[in-house]
Each structure stands twice: as C-alpha cells, then as structure tokens.
Protein backbone atom coordinates (compact mmCIF):
# COMPACT_ATOMS: atom_id res chain seq x y z
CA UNK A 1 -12.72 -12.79 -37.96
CA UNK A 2 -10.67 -16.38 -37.52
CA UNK A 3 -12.29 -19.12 -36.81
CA UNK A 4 -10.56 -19.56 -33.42
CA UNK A 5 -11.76 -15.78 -32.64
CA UNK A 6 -14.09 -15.56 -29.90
CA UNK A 7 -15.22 -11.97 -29.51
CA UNK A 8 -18.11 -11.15 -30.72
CA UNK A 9 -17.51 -6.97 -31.06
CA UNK A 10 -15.06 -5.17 -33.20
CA UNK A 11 -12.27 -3.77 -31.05
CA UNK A 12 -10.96 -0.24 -31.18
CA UNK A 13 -8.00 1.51 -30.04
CA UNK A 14 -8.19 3.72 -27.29
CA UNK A 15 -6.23 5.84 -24.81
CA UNK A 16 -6.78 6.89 -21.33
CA UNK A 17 -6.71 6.20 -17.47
CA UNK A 18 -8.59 3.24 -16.43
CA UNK A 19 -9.26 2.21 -12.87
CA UNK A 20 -10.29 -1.23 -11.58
CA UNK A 21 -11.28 -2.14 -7.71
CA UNK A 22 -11.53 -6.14 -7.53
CA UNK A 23 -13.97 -6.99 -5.10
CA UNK A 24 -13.30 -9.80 -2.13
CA UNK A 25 -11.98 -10.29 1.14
CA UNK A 26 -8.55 -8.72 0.36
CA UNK A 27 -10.19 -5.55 -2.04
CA UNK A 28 -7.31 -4.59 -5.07
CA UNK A 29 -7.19 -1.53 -6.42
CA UNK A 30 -5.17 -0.71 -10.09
CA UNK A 31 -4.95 1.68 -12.62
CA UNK A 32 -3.76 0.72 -15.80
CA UNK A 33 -3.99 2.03 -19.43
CA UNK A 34 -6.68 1.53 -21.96
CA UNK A 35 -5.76 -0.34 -24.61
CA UNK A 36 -8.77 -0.45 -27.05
CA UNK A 37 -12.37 -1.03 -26.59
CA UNK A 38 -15.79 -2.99 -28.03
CA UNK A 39 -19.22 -2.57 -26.88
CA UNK A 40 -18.85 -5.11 -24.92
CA UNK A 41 -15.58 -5.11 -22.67
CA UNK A 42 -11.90 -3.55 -22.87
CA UNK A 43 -8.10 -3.91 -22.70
CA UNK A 44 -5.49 -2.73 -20.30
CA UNK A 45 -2.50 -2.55 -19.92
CA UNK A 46 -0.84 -2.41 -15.84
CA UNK A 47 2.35 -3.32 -13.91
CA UNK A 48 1.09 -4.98 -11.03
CA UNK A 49 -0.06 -8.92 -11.52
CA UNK A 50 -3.20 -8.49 -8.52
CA UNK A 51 -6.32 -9.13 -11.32
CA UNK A 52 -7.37 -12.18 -11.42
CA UNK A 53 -9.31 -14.51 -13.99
CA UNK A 54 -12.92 -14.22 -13.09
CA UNK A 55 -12.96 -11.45 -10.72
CA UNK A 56 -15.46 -9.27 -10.64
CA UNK A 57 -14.46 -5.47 -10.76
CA UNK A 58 -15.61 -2.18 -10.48
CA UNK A 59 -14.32 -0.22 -13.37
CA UNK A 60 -14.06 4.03 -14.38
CA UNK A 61 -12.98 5.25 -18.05
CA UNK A 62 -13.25 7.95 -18.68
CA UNK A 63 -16.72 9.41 -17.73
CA UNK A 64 -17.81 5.85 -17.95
CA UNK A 65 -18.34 3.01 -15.20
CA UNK A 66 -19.81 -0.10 -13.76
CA UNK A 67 -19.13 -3.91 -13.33
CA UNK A 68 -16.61 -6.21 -15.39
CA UNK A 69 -14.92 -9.48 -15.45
CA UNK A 70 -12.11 -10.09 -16.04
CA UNK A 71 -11.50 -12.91 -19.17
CA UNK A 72 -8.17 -13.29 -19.44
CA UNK A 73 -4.08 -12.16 -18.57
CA UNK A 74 -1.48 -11.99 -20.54
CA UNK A 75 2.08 -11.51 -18.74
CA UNK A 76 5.34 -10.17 -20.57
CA UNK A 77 8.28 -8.60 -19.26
CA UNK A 78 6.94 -7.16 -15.66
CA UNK A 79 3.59 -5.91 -17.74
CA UNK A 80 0.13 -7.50 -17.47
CA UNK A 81 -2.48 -7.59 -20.27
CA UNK A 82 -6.17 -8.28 -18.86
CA UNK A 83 -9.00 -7.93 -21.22
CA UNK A 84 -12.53 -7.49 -19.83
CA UNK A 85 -16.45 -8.34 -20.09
CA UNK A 86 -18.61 -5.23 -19.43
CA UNK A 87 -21.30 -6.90 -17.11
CA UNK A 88 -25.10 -5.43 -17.96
C-alpha cells in the first residue's frame, strides 16, 4: 500500500447492478455499475452527476444492502466514479 493510500481493505473487482437512493429533501435515485469491492465500501461507475460527497445512501448489490456514504467523485468524459463507506 503507498503511503498516501488511505483505505484500509484490499479492493476487488466486481461486476453487477448496483442501486443507490440518496436520502434528503429532493430523494435521488441511480443505478450504476459495480466496480470492485472491500469489506468495507465499493465502487461505481454511473452517468448521471446527482451523488454527492457525504450523502448518505441506501444501497442494493446484489442480494446485499444497507447504508453508505459516499467518499468521493471522480468525473471523466460524461461518467461519474463515486466510491463508498459501508455504514455498520
């Protein structure tokens, strides 16, 4: 791991449908593609630019779900990049 790395779990690559639901006055709903995964959070992949650093969301993968934030975005060429804290 660098020394500027901050994760803390080895990430793997994964596949699949995942969809978030950002909680808040104006509720956003996406579905974007898993990137890879740790035991503690995830990467997608989506179109639409609607997630937002620190939101909390409610997230399904596969026959998985519950609460994450989102960490960080990463725009490139009409694509987001968000990668995500599983929450308890």
């Amino acid at each position: 791991m660098s020394k500027n790395e901050r994760r803390q779990s080895t990430r793997s690559a994964a596949k699949g449908v995942v969809m978030v639901e950002a909680q808040g006055m104006l509720p956003r709903r996406v579905t974007g593609i898993l990137m890879d995964v740790s035991a503690t959070g995830f990467r997608m992949k989506y179109q639409e630019p609607v997630l937002e650093r620190g939101d909390i969301v409610r997230f399904r993968l596969d026959s998985r779900e519950g609460e994450a934030r989102v960490m960080w975005n990463r725009s490139e060429g009409g694509e987001v990049e968000s990668g995500l804290l599983i929450l308890g």
